[in-house]
C-alpha atoms as a PDB file:
ATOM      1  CA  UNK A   1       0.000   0.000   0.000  1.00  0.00           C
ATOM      2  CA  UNK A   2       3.262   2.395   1.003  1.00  0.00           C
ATOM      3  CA  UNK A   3       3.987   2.020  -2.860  1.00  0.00           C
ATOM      4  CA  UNK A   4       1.103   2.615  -4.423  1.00  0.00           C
ATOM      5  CA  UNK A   5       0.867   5.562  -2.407  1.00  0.00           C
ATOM      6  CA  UNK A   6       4.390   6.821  -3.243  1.00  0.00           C
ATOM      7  CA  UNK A   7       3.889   6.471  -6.601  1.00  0.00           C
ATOM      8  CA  UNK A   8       0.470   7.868  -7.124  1.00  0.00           C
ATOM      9  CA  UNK A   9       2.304  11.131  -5.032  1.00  0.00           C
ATOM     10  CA  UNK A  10       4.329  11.149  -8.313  1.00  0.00           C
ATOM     11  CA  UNK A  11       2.265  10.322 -11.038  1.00  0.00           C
ATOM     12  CA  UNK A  12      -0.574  11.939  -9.851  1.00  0.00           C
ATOM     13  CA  UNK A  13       0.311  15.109  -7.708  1.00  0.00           C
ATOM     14  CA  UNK A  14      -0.870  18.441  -9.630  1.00  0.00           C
ATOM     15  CA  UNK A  15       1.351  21.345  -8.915  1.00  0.00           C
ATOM     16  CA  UNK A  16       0.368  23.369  -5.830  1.00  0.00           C
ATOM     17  CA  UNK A  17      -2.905  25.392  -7.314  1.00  0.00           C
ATOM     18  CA  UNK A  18      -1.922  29.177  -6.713  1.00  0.00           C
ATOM     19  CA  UNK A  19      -4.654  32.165  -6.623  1.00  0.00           C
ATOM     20  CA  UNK A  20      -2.672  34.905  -8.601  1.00  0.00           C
ATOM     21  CA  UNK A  21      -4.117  37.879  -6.654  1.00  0.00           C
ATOM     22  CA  UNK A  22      -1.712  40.432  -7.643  1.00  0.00           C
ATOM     23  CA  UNK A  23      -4.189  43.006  -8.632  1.00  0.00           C
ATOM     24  CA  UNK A  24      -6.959  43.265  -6.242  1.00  0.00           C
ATOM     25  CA  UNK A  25      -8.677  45.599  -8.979  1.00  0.00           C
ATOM     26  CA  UNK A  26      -8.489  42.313 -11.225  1.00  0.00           C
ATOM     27  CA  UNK A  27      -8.630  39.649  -9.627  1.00  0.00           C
ATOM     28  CA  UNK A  28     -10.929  39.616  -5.890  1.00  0.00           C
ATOM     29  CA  UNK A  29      -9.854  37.088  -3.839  1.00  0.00           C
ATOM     30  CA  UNK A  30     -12.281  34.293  -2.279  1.00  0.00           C
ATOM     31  CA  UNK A  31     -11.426  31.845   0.491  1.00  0.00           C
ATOM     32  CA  UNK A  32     -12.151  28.603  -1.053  1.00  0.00           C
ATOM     33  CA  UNK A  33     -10.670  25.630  -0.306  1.00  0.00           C
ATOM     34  CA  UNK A  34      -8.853  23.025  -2.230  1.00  0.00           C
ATOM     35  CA  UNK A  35      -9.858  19.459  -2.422  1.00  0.00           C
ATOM     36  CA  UNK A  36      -7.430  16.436  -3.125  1.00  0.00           C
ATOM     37  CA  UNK A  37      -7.935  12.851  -3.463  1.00  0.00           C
ATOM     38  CA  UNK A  38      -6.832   9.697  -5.301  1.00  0.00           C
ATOM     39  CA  UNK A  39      -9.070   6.762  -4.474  1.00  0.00           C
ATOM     40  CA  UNK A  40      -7.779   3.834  -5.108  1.00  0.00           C
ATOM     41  CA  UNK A  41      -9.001   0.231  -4.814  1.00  0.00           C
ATOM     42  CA  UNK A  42      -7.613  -1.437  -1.208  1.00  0.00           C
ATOM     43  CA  UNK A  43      -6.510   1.759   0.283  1.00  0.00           C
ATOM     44  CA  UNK A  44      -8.452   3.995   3.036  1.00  0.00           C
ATOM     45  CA  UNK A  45     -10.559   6.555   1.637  1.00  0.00           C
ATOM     46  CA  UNK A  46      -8.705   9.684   2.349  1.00  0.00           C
ATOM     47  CA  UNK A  47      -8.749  13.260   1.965  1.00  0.00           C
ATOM     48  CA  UNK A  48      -6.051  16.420   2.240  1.00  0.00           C
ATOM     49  CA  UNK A  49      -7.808  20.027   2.803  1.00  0.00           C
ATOM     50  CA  UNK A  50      -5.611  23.477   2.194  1.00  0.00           C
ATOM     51  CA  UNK A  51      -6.096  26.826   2.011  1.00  0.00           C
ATOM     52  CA  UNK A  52      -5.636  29.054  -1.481  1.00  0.00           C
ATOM     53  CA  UNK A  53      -1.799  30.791  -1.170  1.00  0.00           C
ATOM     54  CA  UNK A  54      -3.016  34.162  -2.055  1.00  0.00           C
ATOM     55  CA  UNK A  55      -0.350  36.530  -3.334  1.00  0.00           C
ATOM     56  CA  UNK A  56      -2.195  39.862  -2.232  1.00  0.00           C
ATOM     57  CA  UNK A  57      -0.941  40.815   1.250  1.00  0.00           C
ATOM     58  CA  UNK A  58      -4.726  42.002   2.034  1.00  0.00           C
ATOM     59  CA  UNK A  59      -7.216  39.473   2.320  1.00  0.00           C
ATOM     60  CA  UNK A  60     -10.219  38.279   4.395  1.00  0.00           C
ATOM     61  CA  UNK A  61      -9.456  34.679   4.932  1.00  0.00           C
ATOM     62  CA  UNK A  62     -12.066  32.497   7.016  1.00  0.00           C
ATOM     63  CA  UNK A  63     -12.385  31.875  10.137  1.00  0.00           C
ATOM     64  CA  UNK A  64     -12.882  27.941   9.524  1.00  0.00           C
ATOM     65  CA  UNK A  65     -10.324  25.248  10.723  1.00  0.00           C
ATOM     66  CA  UNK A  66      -8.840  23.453   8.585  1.00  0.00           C
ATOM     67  CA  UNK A  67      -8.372  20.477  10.647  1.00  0.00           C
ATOM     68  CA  UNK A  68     -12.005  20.587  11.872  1.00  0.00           C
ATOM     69  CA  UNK A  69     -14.202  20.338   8.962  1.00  0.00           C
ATOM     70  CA  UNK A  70     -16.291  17.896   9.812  1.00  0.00           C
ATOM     71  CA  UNK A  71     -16.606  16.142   6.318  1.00  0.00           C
ATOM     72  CA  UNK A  72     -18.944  13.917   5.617  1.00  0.00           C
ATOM     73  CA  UNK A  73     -18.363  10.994   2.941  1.00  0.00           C
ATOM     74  CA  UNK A  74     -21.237   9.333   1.241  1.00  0.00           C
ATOM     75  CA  UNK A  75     -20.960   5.648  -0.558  1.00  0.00           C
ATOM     76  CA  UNK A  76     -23.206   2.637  -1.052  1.00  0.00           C
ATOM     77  CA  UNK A  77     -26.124   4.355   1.309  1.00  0.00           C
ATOM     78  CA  UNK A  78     -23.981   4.548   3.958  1.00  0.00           C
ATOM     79  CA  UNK A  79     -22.381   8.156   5.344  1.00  0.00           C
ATOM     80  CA  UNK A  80     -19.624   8.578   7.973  1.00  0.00           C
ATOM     81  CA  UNK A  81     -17.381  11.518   8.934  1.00  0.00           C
ATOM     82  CA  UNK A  82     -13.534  11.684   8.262  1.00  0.00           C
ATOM     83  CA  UNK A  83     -11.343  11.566  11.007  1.00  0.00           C
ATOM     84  CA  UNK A  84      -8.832  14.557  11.308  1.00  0.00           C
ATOM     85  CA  UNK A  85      -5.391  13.639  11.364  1.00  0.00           C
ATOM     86  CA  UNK A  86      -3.921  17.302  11.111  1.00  0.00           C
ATOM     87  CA  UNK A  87      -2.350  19.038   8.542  1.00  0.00           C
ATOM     88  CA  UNK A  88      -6.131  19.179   6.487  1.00  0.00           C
ATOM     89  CA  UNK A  89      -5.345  15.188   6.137  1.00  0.00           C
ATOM     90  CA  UNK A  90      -8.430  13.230   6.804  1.00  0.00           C
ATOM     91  CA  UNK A  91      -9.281   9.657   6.782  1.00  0.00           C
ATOM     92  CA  UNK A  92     -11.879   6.926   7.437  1.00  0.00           C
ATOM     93  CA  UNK A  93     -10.206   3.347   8.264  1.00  0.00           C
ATOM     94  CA  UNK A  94     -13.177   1.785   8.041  1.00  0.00           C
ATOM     95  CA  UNK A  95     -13.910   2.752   4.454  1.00  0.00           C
ATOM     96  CA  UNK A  96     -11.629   0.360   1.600  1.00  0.00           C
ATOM     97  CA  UNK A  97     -11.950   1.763  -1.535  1.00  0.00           C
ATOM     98  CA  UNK A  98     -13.492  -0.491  -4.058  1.00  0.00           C
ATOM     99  CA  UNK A  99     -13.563  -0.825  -7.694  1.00  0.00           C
ATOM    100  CA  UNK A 100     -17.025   0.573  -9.242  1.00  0.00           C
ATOM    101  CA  UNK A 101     -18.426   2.197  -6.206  1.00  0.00           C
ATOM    102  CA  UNK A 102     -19.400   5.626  -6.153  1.00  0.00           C
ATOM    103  CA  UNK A 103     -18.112   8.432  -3.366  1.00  0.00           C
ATOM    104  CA  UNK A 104     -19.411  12.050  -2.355  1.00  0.00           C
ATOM    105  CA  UNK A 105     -17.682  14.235   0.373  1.00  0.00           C
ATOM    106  CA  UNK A 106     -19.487  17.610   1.628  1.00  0.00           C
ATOM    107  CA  UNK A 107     -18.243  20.347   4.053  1.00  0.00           C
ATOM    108  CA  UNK A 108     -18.816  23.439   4.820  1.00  0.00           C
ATOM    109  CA  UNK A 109     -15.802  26.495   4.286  1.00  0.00           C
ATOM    110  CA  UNK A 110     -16.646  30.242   4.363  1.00  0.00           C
ATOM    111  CA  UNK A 111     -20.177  29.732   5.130  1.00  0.00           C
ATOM    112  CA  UNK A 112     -20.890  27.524   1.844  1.00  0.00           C
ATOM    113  CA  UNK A 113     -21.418  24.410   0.926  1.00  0.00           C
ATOM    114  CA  UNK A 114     -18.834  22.005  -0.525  1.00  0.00           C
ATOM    115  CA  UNK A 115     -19.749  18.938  -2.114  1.00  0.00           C
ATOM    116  CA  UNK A 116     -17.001  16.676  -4.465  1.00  0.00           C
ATOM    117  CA  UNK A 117     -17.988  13.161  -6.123  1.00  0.00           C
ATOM    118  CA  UNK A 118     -16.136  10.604  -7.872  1.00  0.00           C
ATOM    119  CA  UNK A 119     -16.587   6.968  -8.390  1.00  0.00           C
ATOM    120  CA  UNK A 120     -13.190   4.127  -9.056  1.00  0.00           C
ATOM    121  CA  UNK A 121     -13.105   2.935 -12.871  1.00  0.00           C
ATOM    122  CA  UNK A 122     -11.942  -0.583 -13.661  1.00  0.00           C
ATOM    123  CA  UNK A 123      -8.666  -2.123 -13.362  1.00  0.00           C
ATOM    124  CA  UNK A 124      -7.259  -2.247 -16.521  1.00  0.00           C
ATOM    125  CA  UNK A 125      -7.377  -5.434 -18.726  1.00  0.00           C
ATOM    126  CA  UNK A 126      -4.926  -7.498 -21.107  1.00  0.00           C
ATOM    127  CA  UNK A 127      -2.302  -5.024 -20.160  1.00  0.00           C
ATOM    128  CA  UNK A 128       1.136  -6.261 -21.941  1.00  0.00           C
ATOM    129  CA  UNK A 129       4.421  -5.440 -23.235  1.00  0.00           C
ATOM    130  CA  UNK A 130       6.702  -6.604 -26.157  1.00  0.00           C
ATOM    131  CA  UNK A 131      10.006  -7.274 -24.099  1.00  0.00           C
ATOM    132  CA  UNK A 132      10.979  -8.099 -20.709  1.00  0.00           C
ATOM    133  CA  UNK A 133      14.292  -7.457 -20.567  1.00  0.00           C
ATOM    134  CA  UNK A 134      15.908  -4.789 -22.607  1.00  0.00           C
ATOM    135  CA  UNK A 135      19.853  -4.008 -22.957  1.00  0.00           C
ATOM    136  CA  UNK A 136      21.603  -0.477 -23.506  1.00  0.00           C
ATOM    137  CA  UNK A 137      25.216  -0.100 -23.667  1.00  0.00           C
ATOM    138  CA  UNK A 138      26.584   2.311 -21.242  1.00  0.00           C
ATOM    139  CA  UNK A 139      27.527   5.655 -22.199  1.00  0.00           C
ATOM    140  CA  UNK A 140      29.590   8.588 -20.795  1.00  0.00           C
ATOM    141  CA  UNK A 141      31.740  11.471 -21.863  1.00  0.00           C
ATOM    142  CA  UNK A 142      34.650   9.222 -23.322  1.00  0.00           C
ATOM    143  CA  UNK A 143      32.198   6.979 -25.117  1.00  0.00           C
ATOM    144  CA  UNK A 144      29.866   8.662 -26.496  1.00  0.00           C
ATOM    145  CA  UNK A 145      26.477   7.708 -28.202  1.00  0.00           C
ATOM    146  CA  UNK A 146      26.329   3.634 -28.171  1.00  0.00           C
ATOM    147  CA  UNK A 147      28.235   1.881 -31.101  1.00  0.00           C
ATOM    148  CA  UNK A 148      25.742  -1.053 -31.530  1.00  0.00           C
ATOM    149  CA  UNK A 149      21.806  -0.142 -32.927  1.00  0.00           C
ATOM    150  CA  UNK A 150      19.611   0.857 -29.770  1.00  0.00           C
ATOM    151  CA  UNK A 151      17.279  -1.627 -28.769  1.00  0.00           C
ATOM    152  CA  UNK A 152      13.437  -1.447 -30.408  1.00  0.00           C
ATOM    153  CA  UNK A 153      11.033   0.708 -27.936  1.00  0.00           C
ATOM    154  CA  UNK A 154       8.678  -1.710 -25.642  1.00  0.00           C
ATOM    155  CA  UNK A 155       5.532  -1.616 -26.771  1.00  0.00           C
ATOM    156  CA  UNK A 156       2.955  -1.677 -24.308  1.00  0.00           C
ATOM    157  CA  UNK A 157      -0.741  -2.719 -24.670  1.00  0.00           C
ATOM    158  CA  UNK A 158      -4.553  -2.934 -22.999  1.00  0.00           C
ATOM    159  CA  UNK A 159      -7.904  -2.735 -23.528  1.00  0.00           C
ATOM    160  CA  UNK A 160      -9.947   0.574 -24.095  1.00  0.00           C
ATOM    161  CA  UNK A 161     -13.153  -0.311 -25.786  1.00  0.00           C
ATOM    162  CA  UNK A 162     -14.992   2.954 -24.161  1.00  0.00           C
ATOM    163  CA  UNK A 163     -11.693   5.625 -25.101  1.00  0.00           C
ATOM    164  CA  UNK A 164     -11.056   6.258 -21.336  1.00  0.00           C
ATOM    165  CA  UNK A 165      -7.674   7.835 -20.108  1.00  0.00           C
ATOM    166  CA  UNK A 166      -4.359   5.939 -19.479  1.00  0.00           C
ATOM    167  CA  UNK A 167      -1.252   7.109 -17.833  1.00  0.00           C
ATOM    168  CA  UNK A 168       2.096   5.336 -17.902  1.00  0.00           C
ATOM    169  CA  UNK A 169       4.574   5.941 -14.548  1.00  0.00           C
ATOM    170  CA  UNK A 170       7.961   3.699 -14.706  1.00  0.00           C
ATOM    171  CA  UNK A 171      10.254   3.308 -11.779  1.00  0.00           C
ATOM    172  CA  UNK A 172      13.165   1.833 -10.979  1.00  0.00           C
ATOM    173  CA  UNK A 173      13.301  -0.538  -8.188  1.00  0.00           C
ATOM    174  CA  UNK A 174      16.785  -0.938  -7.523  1.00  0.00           C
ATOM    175  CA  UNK A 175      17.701   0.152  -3.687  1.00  0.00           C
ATOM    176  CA  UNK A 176      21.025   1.479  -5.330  1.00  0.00           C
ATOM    177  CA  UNK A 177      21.098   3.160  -8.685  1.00  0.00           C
ATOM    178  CA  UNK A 178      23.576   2.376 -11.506  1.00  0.00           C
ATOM    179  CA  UNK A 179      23.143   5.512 -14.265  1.00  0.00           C
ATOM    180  CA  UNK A 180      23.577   4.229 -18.196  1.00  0.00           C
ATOM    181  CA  UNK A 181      24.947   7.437 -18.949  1.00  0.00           C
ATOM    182  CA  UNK A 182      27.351   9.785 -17.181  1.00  0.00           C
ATOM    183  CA  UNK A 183      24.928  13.164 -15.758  1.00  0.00           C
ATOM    184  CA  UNK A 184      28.173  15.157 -15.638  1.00  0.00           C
ATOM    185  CA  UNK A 185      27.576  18.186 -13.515  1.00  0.00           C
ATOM    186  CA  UNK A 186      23.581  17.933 -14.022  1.00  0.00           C
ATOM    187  CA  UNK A 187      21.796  16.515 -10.747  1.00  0.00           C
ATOM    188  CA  UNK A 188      20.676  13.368 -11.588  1.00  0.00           C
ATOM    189  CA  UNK A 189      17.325  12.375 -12.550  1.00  0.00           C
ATOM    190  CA  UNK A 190      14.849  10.509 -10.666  1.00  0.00           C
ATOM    191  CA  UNK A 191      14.210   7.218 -10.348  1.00  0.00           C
ATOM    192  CA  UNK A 192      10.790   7.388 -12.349  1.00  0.00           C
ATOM    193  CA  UNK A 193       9.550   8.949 -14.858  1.00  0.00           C
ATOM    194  CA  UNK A 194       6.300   9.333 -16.921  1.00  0.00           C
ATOM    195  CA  UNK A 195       3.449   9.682 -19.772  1.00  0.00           C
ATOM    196  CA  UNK A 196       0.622  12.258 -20.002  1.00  0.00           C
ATOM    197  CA  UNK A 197      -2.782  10.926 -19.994  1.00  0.00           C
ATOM    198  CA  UNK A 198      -4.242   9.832 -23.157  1.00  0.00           C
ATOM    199  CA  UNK A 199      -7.519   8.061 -24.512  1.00  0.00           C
ATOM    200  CA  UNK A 200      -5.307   5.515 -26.564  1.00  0.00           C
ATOM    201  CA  UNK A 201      -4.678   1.524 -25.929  1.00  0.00           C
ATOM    202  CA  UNK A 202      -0.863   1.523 -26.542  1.00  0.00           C
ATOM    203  CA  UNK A 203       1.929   3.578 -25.148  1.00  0.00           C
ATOM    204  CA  UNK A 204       5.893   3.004 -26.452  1.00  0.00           C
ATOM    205  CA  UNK A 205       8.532   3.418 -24.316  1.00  0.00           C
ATOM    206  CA  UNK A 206      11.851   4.492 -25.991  1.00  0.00           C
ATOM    207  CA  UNK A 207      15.313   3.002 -24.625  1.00  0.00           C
ATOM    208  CA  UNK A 208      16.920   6.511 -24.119  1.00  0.00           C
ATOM    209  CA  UNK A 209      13.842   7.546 -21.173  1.00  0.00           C
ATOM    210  CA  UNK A 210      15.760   4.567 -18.880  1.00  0.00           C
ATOM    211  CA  UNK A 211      18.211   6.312 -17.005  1.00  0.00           C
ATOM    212  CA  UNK A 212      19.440   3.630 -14.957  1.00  0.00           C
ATOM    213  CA  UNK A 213      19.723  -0.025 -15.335  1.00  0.00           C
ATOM    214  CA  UNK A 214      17.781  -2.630 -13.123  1.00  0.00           C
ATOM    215  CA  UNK A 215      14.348  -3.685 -12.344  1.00  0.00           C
ATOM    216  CA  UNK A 216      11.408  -1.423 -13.365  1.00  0.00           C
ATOM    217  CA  UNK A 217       8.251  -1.162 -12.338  1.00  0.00           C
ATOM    218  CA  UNK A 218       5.870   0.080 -15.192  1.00  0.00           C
ATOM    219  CA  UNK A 219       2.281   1.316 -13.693  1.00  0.00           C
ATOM    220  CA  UNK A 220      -0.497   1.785 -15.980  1.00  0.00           C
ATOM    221  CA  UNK A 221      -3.215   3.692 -14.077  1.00  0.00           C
ATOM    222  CA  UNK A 222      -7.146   3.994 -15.463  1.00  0.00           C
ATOM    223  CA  UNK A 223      -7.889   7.736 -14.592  1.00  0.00           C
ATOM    224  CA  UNK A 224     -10.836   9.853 -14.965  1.00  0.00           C
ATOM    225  CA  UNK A 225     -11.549  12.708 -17.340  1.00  0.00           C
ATOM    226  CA  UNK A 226     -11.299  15.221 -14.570  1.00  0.00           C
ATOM    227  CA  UNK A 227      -8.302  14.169 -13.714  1.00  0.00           C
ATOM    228  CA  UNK A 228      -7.032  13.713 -17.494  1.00  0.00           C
ATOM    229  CA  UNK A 229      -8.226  17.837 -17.721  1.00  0.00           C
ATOM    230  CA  UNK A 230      -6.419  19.224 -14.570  1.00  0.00           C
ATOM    231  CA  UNK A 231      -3.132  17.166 -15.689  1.00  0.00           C
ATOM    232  CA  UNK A 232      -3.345  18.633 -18.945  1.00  0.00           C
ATOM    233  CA  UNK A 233      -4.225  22.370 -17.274  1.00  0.00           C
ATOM    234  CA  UNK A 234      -1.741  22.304 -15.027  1.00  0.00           C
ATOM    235  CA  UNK A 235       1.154  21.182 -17.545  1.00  0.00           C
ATOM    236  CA  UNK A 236       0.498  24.291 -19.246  1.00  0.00           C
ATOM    237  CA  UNK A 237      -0.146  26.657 -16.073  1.00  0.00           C
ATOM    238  CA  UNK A 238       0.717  25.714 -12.664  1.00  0.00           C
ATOM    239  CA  UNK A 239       0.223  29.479 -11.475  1.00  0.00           C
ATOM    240  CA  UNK A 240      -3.666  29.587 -12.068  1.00  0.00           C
ATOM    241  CA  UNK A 241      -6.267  27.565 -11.765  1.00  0.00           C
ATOM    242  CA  UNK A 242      -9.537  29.499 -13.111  1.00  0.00           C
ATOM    243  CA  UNK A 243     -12.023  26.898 -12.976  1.00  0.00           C
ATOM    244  CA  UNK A 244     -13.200  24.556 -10.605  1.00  0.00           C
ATOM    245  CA  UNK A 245     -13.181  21.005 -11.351  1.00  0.00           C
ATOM    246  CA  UNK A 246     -16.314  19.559 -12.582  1.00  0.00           C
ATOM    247  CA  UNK A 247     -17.008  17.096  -9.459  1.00  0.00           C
ATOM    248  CA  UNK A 248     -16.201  19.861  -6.768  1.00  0.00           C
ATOM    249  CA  UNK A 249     -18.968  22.481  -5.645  1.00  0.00           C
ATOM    250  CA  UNK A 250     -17.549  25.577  -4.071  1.00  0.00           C
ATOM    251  CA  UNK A 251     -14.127  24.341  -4.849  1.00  0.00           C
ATOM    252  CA  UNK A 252     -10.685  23.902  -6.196  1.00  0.00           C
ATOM    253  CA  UNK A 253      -8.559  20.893  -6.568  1.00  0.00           C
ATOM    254  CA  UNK A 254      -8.936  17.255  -7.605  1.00  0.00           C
ATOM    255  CA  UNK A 255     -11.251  14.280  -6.429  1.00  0.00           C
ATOM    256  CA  UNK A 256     -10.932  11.157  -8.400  1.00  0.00           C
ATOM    257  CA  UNK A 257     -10.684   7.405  -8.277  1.00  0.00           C
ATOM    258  CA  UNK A 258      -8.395   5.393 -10.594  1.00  0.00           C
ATOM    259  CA  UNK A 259      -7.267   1.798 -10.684  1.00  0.00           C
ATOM    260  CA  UNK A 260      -3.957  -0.022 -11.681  1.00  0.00           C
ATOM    261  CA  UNK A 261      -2.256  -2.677 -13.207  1.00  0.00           C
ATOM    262  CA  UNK A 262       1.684  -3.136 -13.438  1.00  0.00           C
ATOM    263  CA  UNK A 263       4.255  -5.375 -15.703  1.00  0.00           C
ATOM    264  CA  UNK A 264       8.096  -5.469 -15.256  1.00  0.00           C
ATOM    265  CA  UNK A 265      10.979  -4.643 -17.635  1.00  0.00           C
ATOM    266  CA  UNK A 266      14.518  -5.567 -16.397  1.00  0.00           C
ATOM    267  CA  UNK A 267      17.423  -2.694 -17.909  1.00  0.00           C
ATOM    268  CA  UNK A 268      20.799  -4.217 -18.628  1.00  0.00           C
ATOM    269  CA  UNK A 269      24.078  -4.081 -20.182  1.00  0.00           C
ATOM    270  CA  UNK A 270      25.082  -5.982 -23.113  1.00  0.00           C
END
């Protein structure tokens, strides 16, 4: 569960959403808060809370507590109230996401009425991938580009009959990390890295995105449109966020379910 949580902290964390309040005369500043969630089959339905960072030195903020919201989650007839855990973290350990059911959360900030909804899509089916193992010489500033021809990109494949979206996170495993290529002065990269969502059944991952060798992990997560849009928003912007999601009443932020499936490609030398 620690993993799954890690990586959907990765894959799935939108940049910090940002009301650009530099001109009052522009832009008037609201307290609203900002939702975010990523349900997930077999973990604990839980929430984070936070305030808007406003960039105006003047403004009327709320008097409400962000640890002490009282919210109320909704699923399968049944309602219960999130435990507090500080920090605008809430949780319910009673509640295991499932696959196919249907949530609502509603709270009340700044004297209004905030409702979100989501529900968990399907696991995803017949995922595959051409190769298990792929080699790549290694490289570094004697050696240059490799001398051999670079290994064919693994094609990966699943189901979408209905056009939903698809993301693709790899990570390395390895507890130490051996680079293929020498980073010079750069910092070196991290240990995953990742495709934007799309509505296709096939994703191809090149040999030159591995920056290490060793055992990968390659996550394909089942998302939902709303989650699809923000990603997409946010890639362009991460300063402003105009509208409110679609599933979140009185609003900002991100409530969603998805659902995973993973394969394995091992990264070695000749």
């Amino acid at each position: 569960m620690k993993t799954i949580k890690s990586l959907i902290k990765f894959a799935l964390l939108i940049p910090a959403i940002l009301l650009t309040a530099c001109n009052k005369e522009e832009i008037e500043y609201t307290d609203t808060p900002i939702v975010e969630a990523y349900l997930v089959p077999g973990n604990y339905l839980a929430v984070k809370i936070t305030r808007q960072i406003p960039f105006a030195s003047e403004v009327e903020v709320s008097s409400d507590d962000i640890n002490n919201l009282g919210i109320l989650v909704e699923w399968n007839g049944q309602m219960h109230q999130l435990a507090p855990l500080g920090d605008g973290n809430y949780i319910d350990s009673s509640i295991v996401v499932a696959e196919g059911v249907q949530y609502s959360i509603s709270f009340t900030f700044n004297a209004k009425n905030v409702k979100a909804y989501t529900y968990v899509p399907s696991q995803p089916t017949n995922f595959s991938q051409s190769a298990t193992t792929i080699e790549i010489e290694q490289m570094d500033t004697t050696s240059g580009p490799p001398s051999g021809i670079m290994p064919d990109p693994i094609q990966l494949t699943w189901d979408n009959p209905d056009g939903s979206y698809y993301l693709i996170v790899v990570e390395n495993m390895e507890s130490t990390l051996v680079p293929i290529r020498d980073f010079g002065d750069k910092t070196p990269p991290g240990n995953r890295f990742k495709k934007s969502p799309s509505n296709s059944s096939s994703e191809m991952i090149n040999s030159m995105e591995f920056q290490y060798y060793g055992m990968h992990r390659i996550i394909l997560y089942h998302v939902l449109p709303d989650y699809a849009a923000l990603y997409n928003q946010n890639s362009a912007n991460s300063l402003t966020l105009t509208n409110p999601s679609t599933s979140i009443t009185n609003g900002y932020g991100i409530f969603t379910g998805l659902n995973t499936d993973t394969l394995f490609v091992n990264v070695v030398e000749p």
